[in-house]
PDB file of N, CA and C in Angstrom:
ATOM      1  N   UNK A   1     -14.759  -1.563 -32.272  1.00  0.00           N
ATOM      2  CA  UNK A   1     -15.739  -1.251 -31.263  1.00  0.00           C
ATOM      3  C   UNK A   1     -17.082  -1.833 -31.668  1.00  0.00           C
ATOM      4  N   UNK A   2     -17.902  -2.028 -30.679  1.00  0.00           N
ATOM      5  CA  UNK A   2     -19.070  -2.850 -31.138  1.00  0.00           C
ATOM      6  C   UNK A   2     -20.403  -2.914 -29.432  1.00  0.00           C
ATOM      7  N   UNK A   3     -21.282  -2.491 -29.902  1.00  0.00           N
ATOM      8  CA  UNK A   3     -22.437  -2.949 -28.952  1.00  0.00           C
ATOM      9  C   UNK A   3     -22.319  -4.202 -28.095  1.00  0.00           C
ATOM     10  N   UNK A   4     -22.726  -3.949 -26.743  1.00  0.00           N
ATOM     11  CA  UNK A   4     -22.576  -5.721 -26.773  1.00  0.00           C
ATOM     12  C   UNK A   4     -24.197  -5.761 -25.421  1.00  0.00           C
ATOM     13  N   UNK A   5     -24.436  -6.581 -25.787  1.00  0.00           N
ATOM     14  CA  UNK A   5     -25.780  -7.023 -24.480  1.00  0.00           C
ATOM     15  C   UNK A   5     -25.602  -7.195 -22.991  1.00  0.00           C
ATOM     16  N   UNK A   6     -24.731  -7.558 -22.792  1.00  0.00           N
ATOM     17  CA  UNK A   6     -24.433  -7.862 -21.208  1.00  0.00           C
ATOM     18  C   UNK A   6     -23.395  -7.539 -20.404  1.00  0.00           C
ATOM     19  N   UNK A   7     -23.369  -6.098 -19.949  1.00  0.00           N
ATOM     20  CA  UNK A   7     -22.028  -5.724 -19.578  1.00  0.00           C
ATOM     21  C   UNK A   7     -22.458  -5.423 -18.058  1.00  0.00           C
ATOM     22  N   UNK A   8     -21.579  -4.941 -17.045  1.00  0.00           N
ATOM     23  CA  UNK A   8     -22.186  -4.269 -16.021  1.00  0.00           C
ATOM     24  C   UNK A   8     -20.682  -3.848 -15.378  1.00  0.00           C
ATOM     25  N   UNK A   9     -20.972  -2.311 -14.731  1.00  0.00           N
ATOM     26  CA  UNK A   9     -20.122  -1.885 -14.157  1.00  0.00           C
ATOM     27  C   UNK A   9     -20.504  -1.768 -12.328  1.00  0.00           C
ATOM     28  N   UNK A  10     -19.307  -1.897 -11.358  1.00  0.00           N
ATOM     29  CA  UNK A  10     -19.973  -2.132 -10.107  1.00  0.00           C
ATOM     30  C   UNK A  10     -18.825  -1.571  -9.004  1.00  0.00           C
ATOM     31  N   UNK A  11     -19.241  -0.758  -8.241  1.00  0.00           N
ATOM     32  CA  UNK A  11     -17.608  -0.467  -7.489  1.00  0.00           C
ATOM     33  C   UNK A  11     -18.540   0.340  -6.348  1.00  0.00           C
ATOM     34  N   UNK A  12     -17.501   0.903  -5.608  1.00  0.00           N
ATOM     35  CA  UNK A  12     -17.777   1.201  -4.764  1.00  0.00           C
ATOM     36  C   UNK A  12     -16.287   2.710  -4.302  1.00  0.00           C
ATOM     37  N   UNK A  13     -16.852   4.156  -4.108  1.00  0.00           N
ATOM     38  CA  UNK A  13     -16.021   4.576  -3.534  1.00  0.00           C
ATOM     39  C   UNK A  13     -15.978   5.377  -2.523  1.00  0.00           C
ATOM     40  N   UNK A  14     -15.000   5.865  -1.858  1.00  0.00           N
ATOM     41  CA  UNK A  14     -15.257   6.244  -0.100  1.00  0.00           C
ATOM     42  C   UNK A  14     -13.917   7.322  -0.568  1.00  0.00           C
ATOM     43  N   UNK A  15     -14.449   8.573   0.168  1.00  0.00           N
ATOM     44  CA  UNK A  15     -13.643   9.720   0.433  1.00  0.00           C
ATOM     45  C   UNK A  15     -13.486   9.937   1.728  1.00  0.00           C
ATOM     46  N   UNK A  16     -12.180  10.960   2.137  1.00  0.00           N
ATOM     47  CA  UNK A  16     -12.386  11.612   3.313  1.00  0.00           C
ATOM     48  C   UNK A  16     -11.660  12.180   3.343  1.00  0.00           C
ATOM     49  N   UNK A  17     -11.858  13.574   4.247  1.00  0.00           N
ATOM     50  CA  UNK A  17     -10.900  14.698   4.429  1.00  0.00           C
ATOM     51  C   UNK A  17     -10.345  15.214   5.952  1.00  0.00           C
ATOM     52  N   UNK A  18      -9.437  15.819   6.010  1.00  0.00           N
ATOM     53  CA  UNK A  18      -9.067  16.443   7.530  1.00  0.00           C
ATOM     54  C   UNK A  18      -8.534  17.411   7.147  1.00  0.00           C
ATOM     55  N   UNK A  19      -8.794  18.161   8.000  1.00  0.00           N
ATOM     56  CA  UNK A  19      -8.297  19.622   8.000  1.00  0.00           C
ATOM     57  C   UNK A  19      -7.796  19.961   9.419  1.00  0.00           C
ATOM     58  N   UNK A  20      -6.703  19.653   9.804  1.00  0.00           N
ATOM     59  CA  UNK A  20      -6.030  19.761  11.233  1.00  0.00           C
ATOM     60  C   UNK A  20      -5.581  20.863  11.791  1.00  0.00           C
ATOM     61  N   UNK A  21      -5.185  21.974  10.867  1.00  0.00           N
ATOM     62  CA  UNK A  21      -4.558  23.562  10.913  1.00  0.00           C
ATOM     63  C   UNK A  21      -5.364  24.311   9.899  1.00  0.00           C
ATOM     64  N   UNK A  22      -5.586  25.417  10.355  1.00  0.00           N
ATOM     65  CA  UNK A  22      -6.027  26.142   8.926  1.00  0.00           C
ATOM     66  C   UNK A  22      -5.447  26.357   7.792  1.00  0.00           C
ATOM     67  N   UNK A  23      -4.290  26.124   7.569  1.00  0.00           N
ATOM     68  CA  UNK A  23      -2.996  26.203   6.538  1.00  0.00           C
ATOM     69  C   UNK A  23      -3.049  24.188   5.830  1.00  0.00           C
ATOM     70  N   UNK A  24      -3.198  23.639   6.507  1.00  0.00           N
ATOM     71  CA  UNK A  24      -3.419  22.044   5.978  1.00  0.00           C
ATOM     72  C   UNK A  24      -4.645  21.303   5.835  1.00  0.00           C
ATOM     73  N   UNK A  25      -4.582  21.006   4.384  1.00  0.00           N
ATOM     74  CA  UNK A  25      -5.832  19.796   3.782  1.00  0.00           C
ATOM     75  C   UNK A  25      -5.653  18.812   3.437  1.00  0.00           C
ATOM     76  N   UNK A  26      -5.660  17.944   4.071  1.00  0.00           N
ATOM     77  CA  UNK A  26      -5.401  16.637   3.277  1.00  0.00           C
ATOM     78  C   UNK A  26      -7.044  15.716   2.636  1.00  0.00           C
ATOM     79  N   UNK A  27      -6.556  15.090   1.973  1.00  0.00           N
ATOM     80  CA  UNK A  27      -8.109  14.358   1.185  1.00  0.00           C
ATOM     81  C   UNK A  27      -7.357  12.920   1.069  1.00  0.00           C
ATOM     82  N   UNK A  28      -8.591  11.879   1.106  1.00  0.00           N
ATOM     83  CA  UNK A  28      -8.261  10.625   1.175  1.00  0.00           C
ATOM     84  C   UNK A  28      -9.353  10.293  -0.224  1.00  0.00           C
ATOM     85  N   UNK A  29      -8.595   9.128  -1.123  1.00  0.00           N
ATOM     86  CA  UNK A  29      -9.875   8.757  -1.604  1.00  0.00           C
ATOM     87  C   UNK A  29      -9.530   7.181  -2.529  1.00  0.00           C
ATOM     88  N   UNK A  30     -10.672   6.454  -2.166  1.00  0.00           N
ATOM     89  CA  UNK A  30     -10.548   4.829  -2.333  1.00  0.00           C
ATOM     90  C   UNK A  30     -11.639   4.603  -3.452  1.00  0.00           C
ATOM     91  N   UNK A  31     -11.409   3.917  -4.566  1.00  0.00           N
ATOM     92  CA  UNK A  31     -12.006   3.318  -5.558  1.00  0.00           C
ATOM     93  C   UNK A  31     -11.946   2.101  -6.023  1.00  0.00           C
ATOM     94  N   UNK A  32     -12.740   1.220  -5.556  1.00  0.00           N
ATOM     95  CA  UNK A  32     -12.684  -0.111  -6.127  1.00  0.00           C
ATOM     96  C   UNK A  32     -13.769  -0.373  -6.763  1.00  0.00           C
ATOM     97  N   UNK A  33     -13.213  -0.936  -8.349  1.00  0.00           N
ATOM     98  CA  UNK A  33     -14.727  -1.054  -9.294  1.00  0.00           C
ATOM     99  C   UNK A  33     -14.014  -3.059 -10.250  1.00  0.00           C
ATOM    100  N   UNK A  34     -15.285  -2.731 -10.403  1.00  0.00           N
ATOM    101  CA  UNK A  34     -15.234  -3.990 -11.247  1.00  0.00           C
ATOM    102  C   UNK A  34     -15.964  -3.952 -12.914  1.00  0.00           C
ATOM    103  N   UNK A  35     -15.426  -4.027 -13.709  1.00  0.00           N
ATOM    104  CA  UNK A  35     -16.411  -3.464 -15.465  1.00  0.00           C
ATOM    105  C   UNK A  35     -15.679  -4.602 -16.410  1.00  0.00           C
ATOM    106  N   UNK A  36     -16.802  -5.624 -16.575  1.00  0.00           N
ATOM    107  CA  UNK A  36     -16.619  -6.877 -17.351  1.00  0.00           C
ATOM    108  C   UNK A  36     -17.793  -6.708 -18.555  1.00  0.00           C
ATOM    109  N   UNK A  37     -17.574  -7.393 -19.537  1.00  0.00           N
ATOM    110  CA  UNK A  37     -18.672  -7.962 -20.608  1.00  0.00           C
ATOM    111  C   UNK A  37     -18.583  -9.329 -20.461  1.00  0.00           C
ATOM    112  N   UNK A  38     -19.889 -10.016 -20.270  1.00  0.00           N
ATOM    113  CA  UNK A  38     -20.209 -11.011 -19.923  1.00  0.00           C
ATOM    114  C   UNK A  38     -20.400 -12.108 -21.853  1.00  0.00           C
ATOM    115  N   UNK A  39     -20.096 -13.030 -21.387  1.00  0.00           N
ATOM    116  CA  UNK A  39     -20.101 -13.538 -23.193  1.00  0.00           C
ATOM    117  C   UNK A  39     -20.112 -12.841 -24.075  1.00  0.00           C
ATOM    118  N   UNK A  40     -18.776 -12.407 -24.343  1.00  0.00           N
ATOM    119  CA  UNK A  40     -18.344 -11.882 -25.434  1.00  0.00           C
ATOM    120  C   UNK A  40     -17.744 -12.723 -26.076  1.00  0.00           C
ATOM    121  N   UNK A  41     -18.131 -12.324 -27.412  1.00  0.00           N
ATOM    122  CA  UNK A  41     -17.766 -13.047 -28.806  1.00  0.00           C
ATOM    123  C   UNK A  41     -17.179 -12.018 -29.969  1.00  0.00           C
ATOM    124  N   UNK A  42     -16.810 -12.620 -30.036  1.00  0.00           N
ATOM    125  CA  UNK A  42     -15.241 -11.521 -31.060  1.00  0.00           C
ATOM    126  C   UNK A  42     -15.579 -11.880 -32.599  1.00  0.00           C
ATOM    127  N   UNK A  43     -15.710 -11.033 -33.468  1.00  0.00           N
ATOM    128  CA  UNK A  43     -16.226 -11.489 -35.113  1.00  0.00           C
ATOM    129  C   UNK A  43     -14.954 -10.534 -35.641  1.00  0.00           C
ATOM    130  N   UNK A  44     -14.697 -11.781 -36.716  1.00  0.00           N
ATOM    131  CA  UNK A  44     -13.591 -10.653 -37.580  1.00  0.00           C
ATOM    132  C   UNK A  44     -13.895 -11.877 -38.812  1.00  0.00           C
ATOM    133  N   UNK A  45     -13.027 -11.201 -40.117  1.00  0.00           N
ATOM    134  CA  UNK A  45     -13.315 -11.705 -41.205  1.00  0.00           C
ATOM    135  C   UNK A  45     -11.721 -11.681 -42.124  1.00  0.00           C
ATOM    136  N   UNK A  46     -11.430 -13.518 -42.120  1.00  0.00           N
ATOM    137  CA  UNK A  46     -10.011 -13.192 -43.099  1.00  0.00           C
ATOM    138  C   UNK A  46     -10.106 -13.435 -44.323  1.00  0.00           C
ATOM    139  N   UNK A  47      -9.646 -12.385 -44.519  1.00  0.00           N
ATOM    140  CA  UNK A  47      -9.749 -11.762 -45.841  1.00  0.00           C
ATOM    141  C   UNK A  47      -8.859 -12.420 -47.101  1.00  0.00           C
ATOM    142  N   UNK A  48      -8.089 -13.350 -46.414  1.00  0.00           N
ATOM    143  CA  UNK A  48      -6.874 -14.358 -47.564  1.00  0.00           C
ATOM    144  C   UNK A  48      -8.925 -15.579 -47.845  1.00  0.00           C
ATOM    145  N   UNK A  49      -8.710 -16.216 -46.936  1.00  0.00           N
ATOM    146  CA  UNK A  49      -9.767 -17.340 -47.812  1.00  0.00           C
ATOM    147  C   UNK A  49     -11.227 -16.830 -47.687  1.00  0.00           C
ATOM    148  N   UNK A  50     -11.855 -15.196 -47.376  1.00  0.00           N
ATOM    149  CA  UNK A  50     -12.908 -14.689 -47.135  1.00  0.00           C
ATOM    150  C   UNK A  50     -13.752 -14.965 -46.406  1.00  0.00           C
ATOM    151  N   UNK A  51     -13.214 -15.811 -45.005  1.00  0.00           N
ATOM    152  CA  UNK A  51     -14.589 -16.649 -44.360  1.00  0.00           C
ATOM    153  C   UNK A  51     -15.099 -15.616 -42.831  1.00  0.00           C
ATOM    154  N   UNK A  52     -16.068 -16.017 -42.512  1.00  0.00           N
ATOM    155  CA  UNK A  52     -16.529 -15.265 -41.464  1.00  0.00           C
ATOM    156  C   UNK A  52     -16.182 -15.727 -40.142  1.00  0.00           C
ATOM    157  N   UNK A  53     -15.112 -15.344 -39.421  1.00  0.00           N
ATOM    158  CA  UNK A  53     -14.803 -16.005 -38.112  1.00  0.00           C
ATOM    159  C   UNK A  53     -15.277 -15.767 -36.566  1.00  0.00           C
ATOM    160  N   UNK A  54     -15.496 -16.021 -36.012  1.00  0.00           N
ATOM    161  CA  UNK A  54     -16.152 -16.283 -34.299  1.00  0.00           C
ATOM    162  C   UNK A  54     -15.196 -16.764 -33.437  1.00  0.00           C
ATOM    163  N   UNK A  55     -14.989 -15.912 -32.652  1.00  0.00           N
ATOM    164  CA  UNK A  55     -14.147 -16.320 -31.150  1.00  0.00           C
ATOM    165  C   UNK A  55     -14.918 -15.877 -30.102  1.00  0.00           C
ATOM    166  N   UNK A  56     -15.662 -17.369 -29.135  1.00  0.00           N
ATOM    167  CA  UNK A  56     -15.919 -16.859 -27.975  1.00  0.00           C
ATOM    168  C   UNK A  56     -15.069 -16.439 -26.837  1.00  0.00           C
ATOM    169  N   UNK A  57     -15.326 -15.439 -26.306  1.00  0.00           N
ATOM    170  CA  UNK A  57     -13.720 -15.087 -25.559  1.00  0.00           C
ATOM    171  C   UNK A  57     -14.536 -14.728 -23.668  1.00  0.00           C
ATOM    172  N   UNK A  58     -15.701 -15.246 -23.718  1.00  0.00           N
ATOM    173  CA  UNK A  58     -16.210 -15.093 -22.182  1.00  0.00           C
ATOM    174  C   UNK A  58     -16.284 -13.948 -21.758  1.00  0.00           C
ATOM    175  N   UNK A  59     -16.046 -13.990 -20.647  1.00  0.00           N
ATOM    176  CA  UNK A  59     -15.823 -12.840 -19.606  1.00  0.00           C
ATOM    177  C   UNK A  59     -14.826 -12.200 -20.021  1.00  0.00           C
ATOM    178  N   UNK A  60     -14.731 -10.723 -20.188  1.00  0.00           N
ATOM    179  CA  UNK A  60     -13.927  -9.701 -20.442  1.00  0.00           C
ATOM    180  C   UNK A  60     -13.640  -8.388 -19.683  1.00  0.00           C
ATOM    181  N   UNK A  61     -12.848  -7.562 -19.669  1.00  0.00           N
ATOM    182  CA  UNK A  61     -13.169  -6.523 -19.171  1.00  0.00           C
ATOM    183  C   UNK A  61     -13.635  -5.659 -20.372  1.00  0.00           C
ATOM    184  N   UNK A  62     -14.006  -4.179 -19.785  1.00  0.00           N
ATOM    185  CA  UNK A  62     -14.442  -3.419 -20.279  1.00  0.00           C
ATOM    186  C   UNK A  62     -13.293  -2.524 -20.927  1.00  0.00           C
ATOM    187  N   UNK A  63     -13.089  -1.809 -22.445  1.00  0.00           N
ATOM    188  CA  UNK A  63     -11.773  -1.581 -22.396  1.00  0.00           C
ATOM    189  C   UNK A  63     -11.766   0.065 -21.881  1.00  0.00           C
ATOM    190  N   UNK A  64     -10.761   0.408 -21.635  1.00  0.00           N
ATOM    191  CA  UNK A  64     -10.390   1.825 -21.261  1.00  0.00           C
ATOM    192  C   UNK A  64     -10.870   1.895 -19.648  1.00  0.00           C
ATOM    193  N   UNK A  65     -11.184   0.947 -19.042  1.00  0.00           N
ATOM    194  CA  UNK A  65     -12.189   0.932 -17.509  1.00  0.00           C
ATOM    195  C   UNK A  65     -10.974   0.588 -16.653  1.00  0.00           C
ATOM    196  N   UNK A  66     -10.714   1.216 -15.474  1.00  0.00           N
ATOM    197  CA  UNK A  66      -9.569   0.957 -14.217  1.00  0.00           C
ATOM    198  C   UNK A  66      -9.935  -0.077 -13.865  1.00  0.00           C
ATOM    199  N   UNK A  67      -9.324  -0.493 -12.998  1.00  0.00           N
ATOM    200  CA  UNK A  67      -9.840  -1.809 -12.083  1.00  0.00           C
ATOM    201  C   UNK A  67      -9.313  -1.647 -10.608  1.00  0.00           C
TER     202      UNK A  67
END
């Protein structure tokens, strides 16, 4: 896990309900999101010849985030 500078999360969601009988509820509900990190760069370090490594890996998502 690691900080990163440029992320952004963006969605949009819409509910709705009816209640047609007093005995029935129904609920509606729509979620569309979008959650990227923008230039991300990946650092790790191998440890056989000790060197410091860099992978730019771009656009990413966000981890643990729906889509």
């Amino acid at each position: 896990m690691t900080n990163v500078d440029k992320s952004y999360r963006i969605g949009l969601e819409i509910s709705a309900g009816i209640k047609p009988v007093n005995f029935i509820d129904w609920g509606l509900n729509l979620t569309i999101s979008s959650n990227k990190i923008r230039n991300f760069v990946e650092y790790s370090t191998d440890y056989v010849t000790s060197e410091y490594l860099s992978k730019n890996l771009g656009l990413v998502d966000i981890a643990y985030s729906l889509q």
